[in-house]
Each structure stands twice: as C-alpha cells, then as structure tokens.
Protein backbone atom coordinates (compact mmCIF):
# COMPACT_ATOMS: atom_id res chain seq x y z
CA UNK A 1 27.53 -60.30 -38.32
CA UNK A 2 30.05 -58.69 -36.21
CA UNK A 3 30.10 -55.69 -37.56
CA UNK A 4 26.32 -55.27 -37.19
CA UNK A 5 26.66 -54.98 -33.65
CA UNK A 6 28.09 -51.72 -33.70
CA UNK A 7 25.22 -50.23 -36.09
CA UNK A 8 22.00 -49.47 -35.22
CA UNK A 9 18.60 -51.02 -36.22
CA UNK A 10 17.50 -48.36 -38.78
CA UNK A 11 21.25 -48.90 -40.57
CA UNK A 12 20.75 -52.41 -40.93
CA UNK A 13 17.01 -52.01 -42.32
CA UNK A 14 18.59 -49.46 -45.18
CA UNK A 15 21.09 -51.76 -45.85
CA UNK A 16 18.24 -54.32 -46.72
CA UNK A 17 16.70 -52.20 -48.50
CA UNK A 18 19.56 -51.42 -50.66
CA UNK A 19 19.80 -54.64 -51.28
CA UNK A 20 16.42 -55.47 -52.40
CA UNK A 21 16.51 -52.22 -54.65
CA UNK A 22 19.43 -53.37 -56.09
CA UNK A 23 18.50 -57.31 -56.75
CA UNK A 24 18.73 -57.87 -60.97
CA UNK A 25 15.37 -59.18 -62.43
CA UNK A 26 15.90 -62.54 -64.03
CA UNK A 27 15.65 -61.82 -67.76
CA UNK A 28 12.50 -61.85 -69.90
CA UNK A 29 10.28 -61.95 -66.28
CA UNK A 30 9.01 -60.04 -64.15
CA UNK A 31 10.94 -62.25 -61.40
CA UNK A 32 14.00 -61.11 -59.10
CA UNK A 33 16.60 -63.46 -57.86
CA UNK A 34 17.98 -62.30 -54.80
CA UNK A 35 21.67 -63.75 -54.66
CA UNK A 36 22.49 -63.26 -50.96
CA UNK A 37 18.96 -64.63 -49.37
CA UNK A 38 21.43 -65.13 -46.38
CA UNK A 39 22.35 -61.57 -45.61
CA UNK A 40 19.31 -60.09 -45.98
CA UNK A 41 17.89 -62.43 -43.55
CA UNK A 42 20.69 -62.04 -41.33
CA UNK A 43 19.98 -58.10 -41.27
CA UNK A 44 16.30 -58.30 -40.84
CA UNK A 45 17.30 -60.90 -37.79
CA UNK A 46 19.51 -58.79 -36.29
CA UNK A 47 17.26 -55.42 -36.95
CA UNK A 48 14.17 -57.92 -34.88
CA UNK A 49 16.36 -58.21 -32.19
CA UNK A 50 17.82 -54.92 -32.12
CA UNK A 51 14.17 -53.50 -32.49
CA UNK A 52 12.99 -54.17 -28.60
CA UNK A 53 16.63 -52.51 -27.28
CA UNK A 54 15.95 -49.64 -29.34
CA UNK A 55 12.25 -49.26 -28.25
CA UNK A 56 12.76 -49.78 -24.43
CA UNK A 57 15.10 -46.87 -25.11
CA UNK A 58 13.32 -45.22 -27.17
CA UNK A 59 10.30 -45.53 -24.14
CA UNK A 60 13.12 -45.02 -21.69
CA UNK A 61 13.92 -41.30 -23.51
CA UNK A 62 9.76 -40.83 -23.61
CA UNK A 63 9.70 -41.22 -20.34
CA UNK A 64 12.32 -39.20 -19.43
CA UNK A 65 11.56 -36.60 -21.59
CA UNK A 66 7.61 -36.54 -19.77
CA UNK A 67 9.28 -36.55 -16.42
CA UNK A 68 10.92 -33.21 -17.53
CA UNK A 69 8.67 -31.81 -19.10
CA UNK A 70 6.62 -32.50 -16.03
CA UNK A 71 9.07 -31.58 -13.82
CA UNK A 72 10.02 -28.17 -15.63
CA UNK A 73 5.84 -27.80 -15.59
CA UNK A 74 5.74 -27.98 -11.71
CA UNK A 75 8.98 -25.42 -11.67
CA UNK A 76 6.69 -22.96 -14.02
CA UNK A 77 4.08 -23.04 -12.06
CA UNK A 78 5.49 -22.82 -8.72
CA UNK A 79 7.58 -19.91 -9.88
CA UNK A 80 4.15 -18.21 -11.36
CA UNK A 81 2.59 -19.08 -7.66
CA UNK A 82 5.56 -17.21 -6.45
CA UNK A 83 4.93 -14.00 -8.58
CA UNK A 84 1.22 -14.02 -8.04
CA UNK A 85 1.91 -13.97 -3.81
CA UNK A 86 4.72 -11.41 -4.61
CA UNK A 87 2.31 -9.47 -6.89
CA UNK A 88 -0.44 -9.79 -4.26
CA UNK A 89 1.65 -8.83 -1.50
CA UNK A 90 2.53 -5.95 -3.43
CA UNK A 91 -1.32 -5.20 -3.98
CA UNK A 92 -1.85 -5.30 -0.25
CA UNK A 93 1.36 -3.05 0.49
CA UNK A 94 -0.12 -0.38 -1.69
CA UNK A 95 -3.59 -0.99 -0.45
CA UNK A 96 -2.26 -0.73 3.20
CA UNK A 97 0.40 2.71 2.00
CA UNK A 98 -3.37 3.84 0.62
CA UNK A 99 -5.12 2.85 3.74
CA UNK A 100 -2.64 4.78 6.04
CA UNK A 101 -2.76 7.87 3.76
CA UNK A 102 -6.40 7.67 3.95
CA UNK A 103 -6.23 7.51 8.06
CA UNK A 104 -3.87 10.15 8.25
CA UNK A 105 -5.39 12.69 5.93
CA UNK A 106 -8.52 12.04 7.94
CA UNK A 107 -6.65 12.18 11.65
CA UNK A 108 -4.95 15.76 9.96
CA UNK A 109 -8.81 16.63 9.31
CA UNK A 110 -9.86 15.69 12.39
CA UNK A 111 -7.15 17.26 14.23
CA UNK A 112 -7.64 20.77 12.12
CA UNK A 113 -11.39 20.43 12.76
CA UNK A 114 -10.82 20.38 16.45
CA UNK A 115 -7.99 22.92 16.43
CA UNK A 116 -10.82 25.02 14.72
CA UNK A 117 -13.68 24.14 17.48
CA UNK A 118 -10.98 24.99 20.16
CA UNK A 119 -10.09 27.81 19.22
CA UNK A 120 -13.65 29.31 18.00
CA UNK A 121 -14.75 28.29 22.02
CA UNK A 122 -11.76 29.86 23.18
CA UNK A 123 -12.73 33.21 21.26
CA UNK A 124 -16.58 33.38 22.13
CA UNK A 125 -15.01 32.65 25.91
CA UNK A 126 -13.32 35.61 25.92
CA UNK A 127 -15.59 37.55 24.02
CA UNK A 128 -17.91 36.55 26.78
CA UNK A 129 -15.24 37.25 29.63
CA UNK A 130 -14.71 40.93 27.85
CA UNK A 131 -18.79 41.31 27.55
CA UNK A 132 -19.13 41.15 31.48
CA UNK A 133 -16.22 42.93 32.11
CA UNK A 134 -17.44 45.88 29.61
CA UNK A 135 -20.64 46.01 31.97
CA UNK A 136 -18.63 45.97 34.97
CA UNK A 137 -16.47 49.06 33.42
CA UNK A 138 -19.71 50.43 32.58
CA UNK A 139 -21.42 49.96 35.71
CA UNK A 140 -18.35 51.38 37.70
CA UNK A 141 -18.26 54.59 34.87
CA UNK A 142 -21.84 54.89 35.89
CA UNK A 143 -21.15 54.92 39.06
CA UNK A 144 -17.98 57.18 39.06
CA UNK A 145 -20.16 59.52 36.49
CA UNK A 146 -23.26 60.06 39.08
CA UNK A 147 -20.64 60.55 41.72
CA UNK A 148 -20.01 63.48 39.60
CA UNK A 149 -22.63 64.57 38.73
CA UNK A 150 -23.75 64.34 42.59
CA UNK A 151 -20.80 66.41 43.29
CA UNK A 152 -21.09 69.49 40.92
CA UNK A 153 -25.02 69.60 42.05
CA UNK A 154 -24.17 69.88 45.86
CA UNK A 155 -23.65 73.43 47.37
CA UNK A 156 -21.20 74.56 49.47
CA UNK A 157 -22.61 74.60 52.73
CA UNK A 158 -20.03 76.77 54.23
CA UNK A 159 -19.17 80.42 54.03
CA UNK A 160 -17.50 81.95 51.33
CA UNK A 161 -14.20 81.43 52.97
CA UNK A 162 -12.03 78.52 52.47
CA UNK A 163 -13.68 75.53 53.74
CA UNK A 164 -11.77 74.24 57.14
CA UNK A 165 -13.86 70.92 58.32
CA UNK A 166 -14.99 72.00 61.84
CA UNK A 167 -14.18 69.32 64.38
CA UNK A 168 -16.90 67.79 65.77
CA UNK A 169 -17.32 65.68 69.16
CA UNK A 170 -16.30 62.48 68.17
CA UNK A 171 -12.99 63.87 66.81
CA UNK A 172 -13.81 62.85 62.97
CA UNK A 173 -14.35 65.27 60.91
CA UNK A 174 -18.19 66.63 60.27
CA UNK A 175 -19.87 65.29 57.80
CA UNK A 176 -21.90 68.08 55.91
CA UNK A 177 -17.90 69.55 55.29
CA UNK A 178 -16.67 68.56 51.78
CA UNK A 179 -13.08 69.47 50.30
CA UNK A 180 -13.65 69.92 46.41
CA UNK A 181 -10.32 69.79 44.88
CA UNK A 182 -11.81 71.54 41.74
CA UNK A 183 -12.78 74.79 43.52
C-alpha cells in the first residue's frame, strides 16, 4: 500500500479496526464475512513491520529523554553544590566578621584595661614622688622654724647700741656678733 507508508503504525491499526467494526454479519448467524480479507491483512502486515521502527524510536526518545533528565539532574545538583559552598562561605565570612569583632572588642578591652593600670601607677608614682617631697618641705620648715625659734631665744650679746661686728684677728668677722634684721 503506498499510501501506508506515509502513515504511522497506530493509523493503520484503527483503520483495521474500522474495518472489523464495520464487517456485516451474514444473515440469520452469528457469523461475519469480512469482504476485503486482503486489506486487513495488508494493514496488520504493514503495522508488524512498522511496529519495530516505531519502538526503536520510541526506545530511542526513552533514552533520550533519561539522558536529560539525567543530565538536567547532574546540572541541579551541581548548581545546589554551588549554593551550599556559596552559602557556607557566607557562614564562614560572618563567622570570621564575628570572630574579628570579638578580637577587637577584646584588644579595645585590653588596651582600656592597660590604659587604666598605666595611668593608676602613674598616679600612686607621683603621689609617692609628692609624699617624699612633702617630708622634705617639712623637714626643711622644721628646720627653717627651729632656726627661728633659735634666733628669737638668743640675746644680744652686745651693748645697747647698734650692733657693729668687731673685727677680730683673722679679719672675719667675730662670731658671737649677730645682725638681726628684725630689731
């Protein structure tokens, strides 16, 4: 049939079918007479033949269709290995961001402790700097005070004239004279 070749297998198996469906039972039986036993046969022939085409294709498109899907698999999970290194990269850039706030908050601590240490040993060194040199001004207002004192509770050893230091061998002045600039 040369028309057959241009339709496919599941055409040609309808058009048997139509055929059969259609056949006239032979009158007063139960019987059918099929009239064109030829064509039919032809068609299912051609349909056998056609049948192994169509299935190699039919694997062929299977096949093809697995390989995809396969294929498309592999893309889906490469690209969801790609977002879980992204992801965990991301992970580790916020753990390391956390990480360095953590080391400098603790290097500002450190730093602020020590600032603090500094300056409290700078303080009680010169608190202890101004300690001795209160007892040095103390001392020397000790001193300067009994030189006072030592002073108002000497007498005048000379007359009741203006003292003049009398000159003495040596050509210093003598020793027992004293010029008292409060007098």
């Amino acid at each position: 049939m040369s028309e057959a070749g241009e339709v496919d297998t599941e055409t040609l198996l309808r058009r048997v079918s139509d055929i059969i469906s259609n056949t006239k039972s032979l009158p007063l039986t139960s019987t059918y007479k099929l009239d064109n036993k030829e064509e039919v046969l032809e068609l299912l022939d051609e349909a056998l033949e056609r049948l192994p085409d169509e299935l190699r294709q039919a694997r062929w498109m299977l096949k093809e269709r697995n390989e995809f899907l396969a294929k498309t698999q592999r893309e889906a999970d490469e690209l969801l290995e790609a977002a879980r290194v992204q992801a965990e990269r991301m992970v580790q850039r916020t753990e390391i961001v956390r990480q360095a706030q953590h080391t400098a908050k603790r290097t500002i601590e450190d730093a602020n402790d020590e600032a603090r240490r500094l300056r409290h040993e700078a303080e009680d060194y010169c608190d202890q700097r101004l300690a001795s040199f209160e007892i040095v001004l103390e001392r020397t207002v000790k001193t300067v005070q009994a030189g006072r004192q030592k002073l108002q509770a000497t007498p005048p050893s000379a007359p009741s004239g203006p003292a003049v230091p009398a000159a003495t061998g040596d050509g210093g002045h003598d020793a027992d004279a004293f010029f008292d600039q409060d007098q």
